[in-house]
Every structure is written in structure tokens, then in C-alpha cells.
C-alpha atoms as a PDB file:
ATOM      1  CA  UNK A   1      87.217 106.152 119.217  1.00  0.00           C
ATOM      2  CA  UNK A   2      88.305 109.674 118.041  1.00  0.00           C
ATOM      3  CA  UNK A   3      90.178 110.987 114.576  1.00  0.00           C
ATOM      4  CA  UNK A   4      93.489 110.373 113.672  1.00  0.00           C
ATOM      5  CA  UNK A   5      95.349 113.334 112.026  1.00  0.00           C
ATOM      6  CA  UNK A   6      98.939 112.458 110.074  1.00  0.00           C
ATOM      7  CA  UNK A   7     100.867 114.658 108.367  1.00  0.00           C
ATOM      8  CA  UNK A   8     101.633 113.707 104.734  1.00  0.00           C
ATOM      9  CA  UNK A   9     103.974 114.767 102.228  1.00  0.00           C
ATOM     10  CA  UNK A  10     102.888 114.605  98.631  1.00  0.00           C
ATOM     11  CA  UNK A  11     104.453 114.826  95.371  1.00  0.00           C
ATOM     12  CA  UNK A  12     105.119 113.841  91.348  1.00  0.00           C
ATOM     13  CA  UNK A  13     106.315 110.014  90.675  1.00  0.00           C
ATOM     14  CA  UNK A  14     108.088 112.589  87.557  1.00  0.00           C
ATOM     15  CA  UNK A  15     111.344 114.375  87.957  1.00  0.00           C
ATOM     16  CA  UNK A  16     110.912 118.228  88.423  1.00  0.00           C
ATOM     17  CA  UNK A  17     107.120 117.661  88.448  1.00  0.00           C
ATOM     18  CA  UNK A  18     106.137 120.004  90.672  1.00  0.00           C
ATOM     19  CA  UNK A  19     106.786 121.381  94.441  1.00  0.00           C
ATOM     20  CA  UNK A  20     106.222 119.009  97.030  1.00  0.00           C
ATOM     21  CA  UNK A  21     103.081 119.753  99.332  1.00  0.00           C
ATOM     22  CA  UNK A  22     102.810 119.292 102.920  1.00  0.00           C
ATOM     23  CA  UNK A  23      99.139 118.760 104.671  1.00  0.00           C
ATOM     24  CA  UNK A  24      97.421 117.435 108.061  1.00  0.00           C
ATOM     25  CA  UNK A  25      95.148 114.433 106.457  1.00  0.00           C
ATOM     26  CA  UNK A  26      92.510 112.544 108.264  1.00  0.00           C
ATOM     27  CA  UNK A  27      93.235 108.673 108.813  1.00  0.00           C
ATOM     28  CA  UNK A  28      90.011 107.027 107.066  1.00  0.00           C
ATOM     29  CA  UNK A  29      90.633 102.792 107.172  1.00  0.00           C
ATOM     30  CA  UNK A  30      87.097 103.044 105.723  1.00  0.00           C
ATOM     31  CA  UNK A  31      88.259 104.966 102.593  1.00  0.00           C
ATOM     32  CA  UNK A  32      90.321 102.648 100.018  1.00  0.00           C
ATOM     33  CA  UNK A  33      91.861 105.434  98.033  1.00  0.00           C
ATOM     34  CA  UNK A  34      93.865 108.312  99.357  1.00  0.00           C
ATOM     35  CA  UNK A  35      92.241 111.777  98.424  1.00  0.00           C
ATOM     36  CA  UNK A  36      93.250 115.118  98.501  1.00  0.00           C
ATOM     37  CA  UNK A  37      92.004 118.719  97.193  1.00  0.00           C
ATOM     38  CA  UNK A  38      92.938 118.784  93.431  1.00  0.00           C
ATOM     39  CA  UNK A  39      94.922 122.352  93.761  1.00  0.00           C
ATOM     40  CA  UNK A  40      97.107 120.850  95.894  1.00  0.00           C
ATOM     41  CA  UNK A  41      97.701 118.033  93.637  1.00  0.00           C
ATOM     42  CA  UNK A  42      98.033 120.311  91.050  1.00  0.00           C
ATOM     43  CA  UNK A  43     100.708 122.219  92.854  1.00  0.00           C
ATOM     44  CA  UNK A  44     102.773 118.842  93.426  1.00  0.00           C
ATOM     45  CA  UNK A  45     102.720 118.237  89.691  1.00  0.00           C
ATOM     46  CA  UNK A  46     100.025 115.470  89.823  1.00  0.00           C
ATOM     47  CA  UNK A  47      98.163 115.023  86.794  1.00  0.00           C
ATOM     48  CA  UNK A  48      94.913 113.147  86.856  1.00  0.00           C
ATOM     49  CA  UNK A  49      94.833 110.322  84.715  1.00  0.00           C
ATOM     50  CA  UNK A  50      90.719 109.104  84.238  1.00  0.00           C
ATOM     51  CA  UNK A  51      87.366 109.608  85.965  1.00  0.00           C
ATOM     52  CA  UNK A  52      86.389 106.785  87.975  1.00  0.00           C
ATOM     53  CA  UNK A  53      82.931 106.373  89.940  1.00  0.00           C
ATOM     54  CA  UNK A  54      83.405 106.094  93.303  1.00  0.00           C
ATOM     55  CA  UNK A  55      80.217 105.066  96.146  1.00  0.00           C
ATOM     56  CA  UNK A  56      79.580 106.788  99.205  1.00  0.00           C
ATOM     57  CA  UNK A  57      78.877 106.138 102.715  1.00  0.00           C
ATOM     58  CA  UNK A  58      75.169 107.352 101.947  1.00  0.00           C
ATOM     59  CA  UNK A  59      74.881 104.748  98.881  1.00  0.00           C
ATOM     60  CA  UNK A  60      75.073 107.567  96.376  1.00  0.00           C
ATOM     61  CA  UNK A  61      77.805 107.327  93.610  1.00  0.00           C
ATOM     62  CA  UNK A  62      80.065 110.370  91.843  1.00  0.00           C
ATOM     63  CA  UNK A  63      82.972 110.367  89.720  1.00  0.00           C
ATOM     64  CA  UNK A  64      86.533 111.931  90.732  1.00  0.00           C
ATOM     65  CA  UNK A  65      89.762 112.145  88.518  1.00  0.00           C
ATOM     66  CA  UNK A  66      92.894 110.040  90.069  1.00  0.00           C
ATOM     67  CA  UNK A  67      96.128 110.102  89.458  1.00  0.00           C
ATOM     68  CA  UNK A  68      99.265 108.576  90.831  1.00  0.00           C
ATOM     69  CA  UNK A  69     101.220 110.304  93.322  1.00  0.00           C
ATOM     70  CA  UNK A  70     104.260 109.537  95.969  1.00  0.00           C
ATOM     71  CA  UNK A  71     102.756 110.117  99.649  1.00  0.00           C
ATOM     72  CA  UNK A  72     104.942 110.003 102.527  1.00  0.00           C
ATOM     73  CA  UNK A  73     103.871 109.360 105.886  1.00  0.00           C
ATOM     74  CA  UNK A  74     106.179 108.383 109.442  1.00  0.00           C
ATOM     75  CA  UNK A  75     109.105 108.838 107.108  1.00  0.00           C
ATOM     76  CA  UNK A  76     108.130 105.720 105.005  1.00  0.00           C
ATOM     77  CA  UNK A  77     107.395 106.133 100.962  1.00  0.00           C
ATOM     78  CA  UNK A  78     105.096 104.775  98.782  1.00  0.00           C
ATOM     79  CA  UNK A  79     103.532 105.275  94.885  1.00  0.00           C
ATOM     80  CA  UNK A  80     100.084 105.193  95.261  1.00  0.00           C
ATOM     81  CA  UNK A  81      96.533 106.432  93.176  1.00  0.00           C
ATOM     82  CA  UNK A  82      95.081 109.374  94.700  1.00  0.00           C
ATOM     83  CA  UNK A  83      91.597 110.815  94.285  1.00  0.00           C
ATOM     84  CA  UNK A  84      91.347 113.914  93.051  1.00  0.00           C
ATOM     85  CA  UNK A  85      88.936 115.768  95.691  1.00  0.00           C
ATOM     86  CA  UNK A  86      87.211 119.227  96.058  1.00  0.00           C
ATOM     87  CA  UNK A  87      89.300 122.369  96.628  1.00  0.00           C
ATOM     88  CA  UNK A  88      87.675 122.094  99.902  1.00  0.00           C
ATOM     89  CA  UNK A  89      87.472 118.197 100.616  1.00  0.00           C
ATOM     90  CA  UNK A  90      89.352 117.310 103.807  1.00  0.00           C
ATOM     91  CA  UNK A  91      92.921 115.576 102.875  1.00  0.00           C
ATOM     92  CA  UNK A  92      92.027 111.632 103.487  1.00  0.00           C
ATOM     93  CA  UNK A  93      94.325 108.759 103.622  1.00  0.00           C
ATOM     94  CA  UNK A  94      93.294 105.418 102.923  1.00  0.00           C
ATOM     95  CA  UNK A  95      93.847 101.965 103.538  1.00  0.00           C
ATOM     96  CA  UNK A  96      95.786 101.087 100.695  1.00  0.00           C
ATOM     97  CA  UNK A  97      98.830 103.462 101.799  1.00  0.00           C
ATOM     98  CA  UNK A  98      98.444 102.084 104.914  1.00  0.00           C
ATOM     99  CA  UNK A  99      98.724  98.527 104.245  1.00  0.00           C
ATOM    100  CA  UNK A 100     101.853  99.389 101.977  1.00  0.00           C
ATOM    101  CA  UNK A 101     103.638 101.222 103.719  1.00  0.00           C
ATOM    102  CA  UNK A 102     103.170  98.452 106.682  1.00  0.00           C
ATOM    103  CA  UNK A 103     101.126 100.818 108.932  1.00  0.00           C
ATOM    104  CA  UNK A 104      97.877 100.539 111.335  1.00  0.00           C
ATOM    105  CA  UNK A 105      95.926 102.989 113.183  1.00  0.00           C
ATOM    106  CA  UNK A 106      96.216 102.494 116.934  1.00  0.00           C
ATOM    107  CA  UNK A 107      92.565 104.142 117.945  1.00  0.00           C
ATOM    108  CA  UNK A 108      93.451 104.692 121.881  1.00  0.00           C
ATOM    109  CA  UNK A 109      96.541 106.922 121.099  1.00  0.00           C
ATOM    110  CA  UNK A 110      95.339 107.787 117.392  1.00  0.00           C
ATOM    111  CA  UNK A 111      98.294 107.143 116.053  1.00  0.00           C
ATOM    112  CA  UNK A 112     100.072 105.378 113.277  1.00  0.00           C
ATOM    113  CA  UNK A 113     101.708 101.796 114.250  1.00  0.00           C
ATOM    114  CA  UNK A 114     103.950  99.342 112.337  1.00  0.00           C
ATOM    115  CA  UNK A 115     101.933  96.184 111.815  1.00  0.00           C
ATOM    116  CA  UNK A 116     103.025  92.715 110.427  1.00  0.00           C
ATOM    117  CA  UNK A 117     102.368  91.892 106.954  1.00  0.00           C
ATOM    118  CA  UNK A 118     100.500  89.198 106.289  1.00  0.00           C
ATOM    119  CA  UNK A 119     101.360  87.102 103.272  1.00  0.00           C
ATOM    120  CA  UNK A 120      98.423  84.456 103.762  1.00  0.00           C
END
């Protein structure tokens, strides 16, 4: 199974809060939150609201600022938190944008597909 790059549009749930930002993120359905590097955050007029302690695949745990943020993806909108990474942490999307927006990875063309919501 190989990577699955998407690009995603970020911005400010506030009017005139900022410019929105463009980048190539990496499709991680292991990952709940969304992250991305806090300068561009910054430039899209996010503003992180608390720390919250986050574990890693290695067991280890650290704390990152999130926020909440509109992300864009296959044309499709959604509010979401967003972790506040590294200036040079690769730009992540997680599951829960996914599953809002209504969207699964397909791993043989690494690509994003509608899937059925489940209400059960």
C-alpha cells in the first residue's frame, strides 16, 4: 500500500481572518486529528485555542496547540480541530475530516472516494 497525497485548502471559521493557504497533505486514517505546520495556520488566521497531549506511534506522549479551522478537500467543506504542528511537520489529514466530509482512502489508486455513512 503506498501514500496518499491530497491537496487541501485551509482557512479561518472568522470573517477576514486571514489568507487562505493551499498545501499537498499526507492522508493518515491512523491520525485522528488533522495537523499542519503552525506558520501556515498562522497565515490562514488560525488561532490556537489550548494545549492538548497527544500519544505517538512510539508510545511517547507531547503536547500541541489546536485550533479550529475550515479544511477543504475534493471540493467538499468542513469545520474541523487542527493540530498545531512543527514549522517543519508534514501537513497530515486525519480521519475525522474524512469521515465528515463522507470520504475514504482507496489504497490501490491512493485516492480519495465517497463512502456511505453509516448511521448504526
Amino acid at each position: 500500500m503506498g501514500e496518499t497525497w491530497i491537496p487541501l485548502k485551509v482557512s479561518s471559521l472568522a470573517p477576514n481572518g486571514g489568507i487562505p493557504q493551499n498545501v499537498k497533505a499526507l492522508v493518515d486514517t491512523g491520525a485522528i486529528l488533522t495537523l499542519l505546520p503552525s506558520n501556515l495556520l498562522a497565515k490562514a488566521g488560525v488561532h490556537p485555542e489550548e494545549r492538548i497531549p497527544l500519544k505517538l506511534a512510539d508510545g511517547s506522549t507531547i503536547e500541541r496547540e489546536v485550533g479550529n479551522a475550515l479544511v477543504e478537500l475534493d471540493g467538499k467543506v468542513t469545520a474541523c480541530r487542527v493540530l498545531f504542528g512543527l514549522p517543519t511537520d508534514e501537513p497530515l489529514v486525519g480521519l475525522t475530516v474524512l469521515e465528515q466530509l463522507g470520504l475514504m482512502v482507496d489504497p490501490v489508486e491512493r485516492r480519495l472516494v465517497p463512502t456511505q455513512i453509516k448511521l448504526f
